[in-house]
Protein backbone atom coordinates (compact mmCIF):
# COMPACT_ATOMS: atom_id res chain seq x y z
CA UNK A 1 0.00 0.00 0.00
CA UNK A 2 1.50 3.54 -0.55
CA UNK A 3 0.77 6.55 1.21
CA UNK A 4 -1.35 7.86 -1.33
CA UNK A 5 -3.94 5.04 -1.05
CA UNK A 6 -6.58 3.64 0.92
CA UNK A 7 -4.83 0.11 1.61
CA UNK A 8 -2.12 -0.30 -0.64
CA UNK A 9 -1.18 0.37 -4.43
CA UNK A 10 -3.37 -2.36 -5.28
CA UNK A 11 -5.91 -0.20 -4.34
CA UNK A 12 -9.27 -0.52 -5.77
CA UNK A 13 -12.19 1.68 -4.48
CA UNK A 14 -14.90 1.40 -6.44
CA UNK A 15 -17.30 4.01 -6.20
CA UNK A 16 -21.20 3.74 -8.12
CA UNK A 17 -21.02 6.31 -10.83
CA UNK A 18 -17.18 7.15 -9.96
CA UNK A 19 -18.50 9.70 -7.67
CA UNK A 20 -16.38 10.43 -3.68
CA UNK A 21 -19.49 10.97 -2.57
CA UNK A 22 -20.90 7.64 -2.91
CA UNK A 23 -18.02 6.70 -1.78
CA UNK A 24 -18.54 8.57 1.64
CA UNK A 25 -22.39 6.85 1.99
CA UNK A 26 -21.03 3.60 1.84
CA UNK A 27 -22.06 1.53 5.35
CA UNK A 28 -18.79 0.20 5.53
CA UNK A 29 -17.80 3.72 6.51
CA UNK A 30 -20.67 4.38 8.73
CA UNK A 31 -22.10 0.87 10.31
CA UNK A 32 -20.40 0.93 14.05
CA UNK A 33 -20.37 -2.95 14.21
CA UNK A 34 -19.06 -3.58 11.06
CA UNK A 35 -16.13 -0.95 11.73
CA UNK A 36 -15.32 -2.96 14.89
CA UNK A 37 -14.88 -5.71 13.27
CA UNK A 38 -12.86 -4.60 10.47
CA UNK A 39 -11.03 -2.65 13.38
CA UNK A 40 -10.41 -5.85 15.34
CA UNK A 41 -8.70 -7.37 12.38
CA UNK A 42 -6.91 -4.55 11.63
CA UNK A 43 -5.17 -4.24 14.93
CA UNK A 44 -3.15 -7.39 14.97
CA UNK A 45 -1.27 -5.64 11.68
CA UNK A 46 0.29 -3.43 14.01
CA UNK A 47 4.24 -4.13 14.06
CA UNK A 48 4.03 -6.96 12.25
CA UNK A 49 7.52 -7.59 10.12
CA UNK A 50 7.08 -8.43 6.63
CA UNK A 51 7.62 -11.96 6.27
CA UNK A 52 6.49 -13.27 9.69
CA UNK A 53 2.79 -15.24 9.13
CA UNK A 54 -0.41 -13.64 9.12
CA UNK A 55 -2.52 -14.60 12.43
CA UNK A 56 -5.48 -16.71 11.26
CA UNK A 57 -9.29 -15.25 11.08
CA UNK A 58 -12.52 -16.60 12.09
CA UNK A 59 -14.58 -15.67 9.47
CA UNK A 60 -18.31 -15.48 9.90
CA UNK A 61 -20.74 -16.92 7.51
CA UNK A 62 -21.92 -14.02 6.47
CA UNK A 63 -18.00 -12.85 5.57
CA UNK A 64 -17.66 -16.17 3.46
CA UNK A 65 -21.21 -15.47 1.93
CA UNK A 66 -20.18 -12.07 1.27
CA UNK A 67 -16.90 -13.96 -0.63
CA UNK A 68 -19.05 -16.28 -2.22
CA UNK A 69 -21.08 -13.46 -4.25
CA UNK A 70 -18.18 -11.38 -4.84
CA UNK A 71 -16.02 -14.12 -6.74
CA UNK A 72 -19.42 -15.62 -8.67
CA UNK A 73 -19.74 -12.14 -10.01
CA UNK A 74 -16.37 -11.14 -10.80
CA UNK A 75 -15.80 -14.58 -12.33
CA UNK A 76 -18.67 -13.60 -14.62
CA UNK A 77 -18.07 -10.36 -15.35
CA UNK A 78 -14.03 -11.12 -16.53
CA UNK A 79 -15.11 -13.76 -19.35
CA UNK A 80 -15.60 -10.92 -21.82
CA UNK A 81 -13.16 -8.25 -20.33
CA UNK A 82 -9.84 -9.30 -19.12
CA UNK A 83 -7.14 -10.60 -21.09
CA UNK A 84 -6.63 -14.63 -21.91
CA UNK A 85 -3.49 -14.52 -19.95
CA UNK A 86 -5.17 -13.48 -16.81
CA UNK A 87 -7.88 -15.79 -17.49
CA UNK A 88 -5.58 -18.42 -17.82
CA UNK A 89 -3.89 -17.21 -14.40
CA UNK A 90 -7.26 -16.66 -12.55
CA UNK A 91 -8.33 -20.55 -13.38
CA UNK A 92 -4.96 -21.71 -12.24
CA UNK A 93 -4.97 -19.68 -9.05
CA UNK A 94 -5.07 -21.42 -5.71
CA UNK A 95 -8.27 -19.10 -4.67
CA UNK A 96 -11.36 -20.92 -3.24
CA UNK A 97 -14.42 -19.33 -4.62
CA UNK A 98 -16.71 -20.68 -1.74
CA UNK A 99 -14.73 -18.86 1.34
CA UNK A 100 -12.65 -16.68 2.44
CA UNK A 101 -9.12 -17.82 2.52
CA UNK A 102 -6.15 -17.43 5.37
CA UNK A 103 -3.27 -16.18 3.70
CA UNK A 104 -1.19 -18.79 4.28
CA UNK A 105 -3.73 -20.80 2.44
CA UNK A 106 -3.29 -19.26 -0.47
CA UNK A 107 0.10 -17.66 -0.05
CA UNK A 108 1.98 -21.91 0.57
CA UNK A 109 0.40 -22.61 -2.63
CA UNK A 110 1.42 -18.98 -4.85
CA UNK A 111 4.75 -19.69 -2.87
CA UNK A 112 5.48 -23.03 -4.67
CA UNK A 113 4.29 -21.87 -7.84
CA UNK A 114 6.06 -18.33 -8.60
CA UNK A 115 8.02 -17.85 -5.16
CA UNK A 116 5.26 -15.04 -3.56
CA UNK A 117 3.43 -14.83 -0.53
CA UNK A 118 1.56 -12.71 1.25
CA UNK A 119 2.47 -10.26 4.14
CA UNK A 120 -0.40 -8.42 6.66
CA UNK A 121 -1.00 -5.22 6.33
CA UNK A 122 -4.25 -3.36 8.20
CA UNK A 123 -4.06 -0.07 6.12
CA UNK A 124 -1.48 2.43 4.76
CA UNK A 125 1.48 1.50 4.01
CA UNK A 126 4.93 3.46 2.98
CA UNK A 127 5.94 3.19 -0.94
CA UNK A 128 8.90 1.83 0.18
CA UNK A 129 8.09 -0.62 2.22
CA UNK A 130 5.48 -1.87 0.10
CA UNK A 131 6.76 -1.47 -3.60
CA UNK A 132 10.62 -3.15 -1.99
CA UNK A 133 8.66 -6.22 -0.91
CA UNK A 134 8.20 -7.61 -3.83
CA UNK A 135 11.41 -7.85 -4.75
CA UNK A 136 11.77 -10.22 -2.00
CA UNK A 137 8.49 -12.30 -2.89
CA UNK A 138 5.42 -10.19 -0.33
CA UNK A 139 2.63 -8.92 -1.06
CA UNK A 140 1.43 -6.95 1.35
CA UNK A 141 -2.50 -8.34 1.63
CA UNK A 142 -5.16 -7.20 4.64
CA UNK A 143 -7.65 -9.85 5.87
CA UNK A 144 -10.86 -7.99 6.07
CA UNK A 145 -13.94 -8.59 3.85
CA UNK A 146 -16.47 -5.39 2.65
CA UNK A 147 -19.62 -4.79 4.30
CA UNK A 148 -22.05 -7.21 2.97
CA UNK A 149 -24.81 -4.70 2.24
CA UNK A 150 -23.13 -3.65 -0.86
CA UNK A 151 -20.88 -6.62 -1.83
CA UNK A 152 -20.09 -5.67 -5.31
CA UNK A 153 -19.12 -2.31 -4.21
CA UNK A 154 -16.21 -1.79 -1.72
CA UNK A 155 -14.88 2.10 -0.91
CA UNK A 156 -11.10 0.78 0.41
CA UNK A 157 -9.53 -2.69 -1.22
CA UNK A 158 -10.36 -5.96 1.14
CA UNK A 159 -9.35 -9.32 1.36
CA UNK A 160 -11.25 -9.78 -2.08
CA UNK A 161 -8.96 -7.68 -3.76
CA UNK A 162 -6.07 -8.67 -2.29
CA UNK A 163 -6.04 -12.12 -2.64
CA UNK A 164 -8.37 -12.79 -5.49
CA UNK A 165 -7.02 -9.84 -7.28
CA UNK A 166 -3.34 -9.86 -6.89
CA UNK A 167 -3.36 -13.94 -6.02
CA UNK A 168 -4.44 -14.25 -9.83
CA UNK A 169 -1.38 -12.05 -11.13
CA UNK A 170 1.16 -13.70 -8.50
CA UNK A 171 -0.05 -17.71 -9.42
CA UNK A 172 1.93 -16.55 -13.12
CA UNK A 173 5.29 -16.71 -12.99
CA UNK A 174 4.86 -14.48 -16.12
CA UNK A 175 3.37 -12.00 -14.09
CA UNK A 176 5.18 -12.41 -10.72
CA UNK A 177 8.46 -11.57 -12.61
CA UNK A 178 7.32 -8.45 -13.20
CA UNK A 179 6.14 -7.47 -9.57
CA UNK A 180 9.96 -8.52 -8.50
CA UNK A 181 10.91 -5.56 -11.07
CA UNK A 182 8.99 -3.04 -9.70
CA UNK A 183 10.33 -4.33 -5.95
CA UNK A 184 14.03 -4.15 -7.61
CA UNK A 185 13.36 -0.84 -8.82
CA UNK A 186 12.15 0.50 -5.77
CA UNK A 187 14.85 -1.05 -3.28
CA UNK A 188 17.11 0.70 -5.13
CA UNK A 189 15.92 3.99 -4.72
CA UNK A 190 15.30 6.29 -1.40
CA UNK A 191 14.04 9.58 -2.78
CA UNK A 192 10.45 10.21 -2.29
CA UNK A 193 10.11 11.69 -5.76
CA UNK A 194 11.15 8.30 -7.68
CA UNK A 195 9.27 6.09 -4.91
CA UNK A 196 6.52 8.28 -6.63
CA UNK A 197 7.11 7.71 -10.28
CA UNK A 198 7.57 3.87 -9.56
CA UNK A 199 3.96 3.62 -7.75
CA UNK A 200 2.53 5.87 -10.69
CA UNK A 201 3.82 3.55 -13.14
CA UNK A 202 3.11 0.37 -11.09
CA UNK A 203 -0.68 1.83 -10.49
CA UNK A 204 -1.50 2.56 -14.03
CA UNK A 205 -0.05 -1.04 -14.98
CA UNK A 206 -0.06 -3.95 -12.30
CA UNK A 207 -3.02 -1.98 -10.50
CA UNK A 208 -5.25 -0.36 -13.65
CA UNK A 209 -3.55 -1.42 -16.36
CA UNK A 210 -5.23 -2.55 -19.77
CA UNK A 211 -3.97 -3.52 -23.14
CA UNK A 212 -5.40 -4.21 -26.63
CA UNK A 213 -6.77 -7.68 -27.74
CA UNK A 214 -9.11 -9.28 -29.39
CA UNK A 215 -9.88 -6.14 -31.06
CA UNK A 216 -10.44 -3.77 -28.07
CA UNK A 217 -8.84 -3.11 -24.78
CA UNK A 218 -9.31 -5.84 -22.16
CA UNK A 219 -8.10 -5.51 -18.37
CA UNK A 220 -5.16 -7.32 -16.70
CA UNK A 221 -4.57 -5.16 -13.62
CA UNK A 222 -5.42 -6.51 -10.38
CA UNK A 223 -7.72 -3.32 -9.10
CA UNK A 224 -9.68 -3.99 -12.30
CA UNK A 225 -9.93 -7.88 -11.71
CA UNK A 226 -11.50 -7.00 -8.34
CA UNK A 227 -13.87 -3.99 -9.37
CA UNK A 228 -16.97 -5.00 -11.06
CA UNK A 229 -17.95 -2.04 -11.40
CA UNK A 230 -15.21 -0.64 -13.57
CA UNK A 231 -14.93 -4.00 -15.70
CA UNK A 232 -18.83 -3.62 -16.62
CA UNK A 233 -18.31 -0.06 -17.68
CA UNK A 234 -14.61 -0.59 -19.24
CA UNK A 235 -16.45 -0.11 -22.71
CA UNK A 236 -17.14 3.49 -21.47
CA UNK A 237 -13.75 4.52 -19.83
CA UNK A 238 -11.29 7.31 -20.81
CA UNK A 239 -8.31 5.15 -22.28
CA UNK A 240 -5.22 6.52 -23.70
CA UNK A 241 -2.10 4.83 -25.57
CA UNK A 242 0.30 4.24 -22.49
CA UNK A 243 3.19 6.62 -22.20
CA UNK A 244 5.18 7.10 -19.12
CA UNK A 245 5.51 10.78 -19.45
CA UNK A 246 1.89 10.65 -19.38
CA UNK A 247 1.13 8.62 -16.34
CA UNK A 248 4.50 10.76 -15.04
CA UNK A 249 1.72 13.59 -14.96
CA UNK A 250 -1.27 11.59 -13.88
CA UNK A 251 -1.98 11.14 -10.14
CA UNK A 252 -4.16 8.45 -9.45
CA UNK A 253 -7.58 8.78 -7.34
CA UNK A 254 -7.94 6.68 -4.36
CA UNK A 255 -11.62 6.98 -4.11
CA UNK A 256 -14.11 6.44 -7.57
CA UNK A 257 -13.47 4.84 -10.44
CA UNK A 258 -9.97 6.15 -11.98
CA UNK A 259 -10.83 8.92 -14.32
CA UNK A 260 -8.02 7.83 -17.50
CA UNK A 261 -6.84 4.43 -17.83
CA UNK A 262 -3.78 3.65 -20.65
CA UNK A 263 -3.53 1.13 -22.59
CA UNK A 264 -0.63 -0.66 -24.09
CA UNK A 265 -0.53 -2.27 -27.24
CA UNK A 266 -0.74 -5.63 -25.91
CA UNK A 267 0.70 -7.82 -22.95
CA UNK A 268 4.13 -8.36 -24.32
CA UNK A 269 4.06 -4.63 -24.78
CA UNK A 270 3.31 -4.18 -21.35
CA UNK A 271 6.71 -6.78 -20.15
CA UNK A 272 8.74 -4.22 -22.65
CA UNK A 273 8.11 -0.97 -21.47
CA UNK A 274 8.33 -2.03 -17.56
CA UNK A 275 11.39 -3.59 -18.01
CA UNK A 276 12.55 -0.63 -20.55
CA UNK A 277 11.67 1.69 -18.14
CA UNK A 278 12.37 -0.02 -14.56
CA UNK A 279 15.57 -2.04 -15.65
CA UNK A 280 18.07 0.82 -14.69
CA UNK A 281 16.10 2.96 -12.68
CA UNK A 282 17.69 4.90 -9.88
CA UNK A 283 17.11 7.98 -8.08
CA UNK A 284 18.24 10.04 -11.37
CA UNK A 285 15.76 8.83 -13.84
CA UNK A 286 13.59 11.42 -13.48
CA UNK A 287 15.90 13.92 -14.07
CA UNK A 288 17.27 11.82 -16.87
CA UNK A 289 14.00 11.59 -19.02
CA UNK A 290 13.06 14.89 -17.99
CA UNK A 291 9.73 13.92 -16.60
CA UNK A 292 8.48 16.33 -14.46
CA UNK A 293 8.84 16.85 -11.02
CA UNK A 294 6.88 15.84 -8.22
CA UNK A 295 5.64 19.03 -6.80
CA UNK A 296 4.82 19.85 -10.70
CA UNK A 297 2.63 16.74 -11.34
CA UNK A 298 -1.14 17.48 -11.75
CA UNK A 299 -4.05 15.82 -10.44
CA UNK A 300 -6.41 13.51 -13.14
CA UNK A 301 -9.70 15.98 -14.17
């Protein structure tokens, strides 16, 4: 999670209409029992070192009914708007579709098929801290589930798009390579300005990324597996042709459905221009390409 987002840079709020607003209604910001609870799970997040195991959760029924819904309708949704390589990764994943999974449930099985598992986290978390991870094989997942008055609909990420989400990217070795990149890139740096550029790039890729095929732009970021919202209105969204001095100058919204999404020209394009543009990053890059600056980057409109 960066500091910029609700949970982490796999951040997915999906707001009805794209409005903060709506956002704001939402009982899971509101109901007091449903905060303690999400509260409760939160707390044991606290101090915990990346790496060490993730304290198991008693789930209630109505959290693995609220599960249950989610990944029918996701499942659904995806046949027609996410790429064949996620597809392909998404049938493959070690996710249960009828309850909520531990992490180590899933993360032992990711582990022994691309080397990643996952690491609590309860809310915000420090680009470096999260982005480095990954080069070391964590992804930093919490354990709550959305309020189950509006399961299709979640104002912060949960557990659903955490470990559905991401646990479909990270069961690919294809895609888990390039989550170590972005970790390399970022353990190498210490400057808040290219911790910056690294999330803005790994947000508008690994997070909200789409690329052409099959004749029109299909999904394969994470936040968009998990939203179904934004996949049933993908047709509609603002998409441009991906450029990183573009996304350079695009800050992300934590709240709504993301105002411009890029596109690359296709998956492989998408391996190219990560690794052309993460490979030899450092702490100069920015300077380098003359992208510009952080205090000079504008908000999306």
């Amino acid at each position: 999670m960066t500091s910029e987002t609700i949970e982490a840079p796999a951040r997915t709020p999906v707001a009805p209409g794209g409005r903060l607003g709506a956002a704001r209604r939402h009982p899971g910001l509101s109901d007091p029992a449903y905060l303690r609870r999400r509260d409760a799970i939160v707390a044991a997040a606290e101090g915990h070192e990346v790496g060490a195991p993730s304290p198991p959760v008693t789930y209630t029924e109505r959290e693995h009914e609220t599960w249950r819904q989610v990944h029918t309708a996701l499942t659904a949704v995806q046949e027609d708007t996410v790429c064949r390589k996620v597809l392909q990764a998404r049938d493959a994943a070690p996710v249960p579709a009828d309850h909520v999974p531990q992490h180590a449930e899933v993360g032992d099985r990711l582990h022994a098929l691309t080397g990643f598992r996952f690491t609590l986290a309860g809310g915000l978390v420090p680009d470096k801290r999260f982005l480095g991870a990954m080069a070391r094989g964590y992804f930093h997942a919490v354990q709550y589930v959305r309020h189950p008055a509006m399961p299709l609909y979640t104002p912060e990420p949960d557990v659903v798009h955490d470990v559905y989400g991401h646990g479909t990217h990270l069961s690919s070795p294809w895609f888990a390579d390039l989550y170590r990149l972005v970790g390399a890139a970022a353990s190498r740096v210490d400057s808040a300005d290219a911790l910056d550029l690294i999330s803005r790039v790994y947000w508008f890729t690994l997070e909200y990324g789409v690329a052409h095929e099959r004749g029109r732009p299909r999904a394969y970021g994470a936040a968009l597996l998990s939203s179904y919202g934004e996949l049933g209105r993908l047709h509609r969204a603002e998409i441009r042709p991906w450029s990183v001095e573009r996304v350079a100058d695009t800050a992300y919204t934590a709240a709504g459905y993301q105002p411009v999404l890029y596109a690359m020209r296709s998956l492989d394009h998408l391996a190219d221009a990560l690794h052309d543009f993460l490979d030899g990053f450092d702490d100069t890059t920015r300077d380098r390409l003359r992208l510009p600056a952080l205090h000079e980057r504008g908000a999306v409109t």
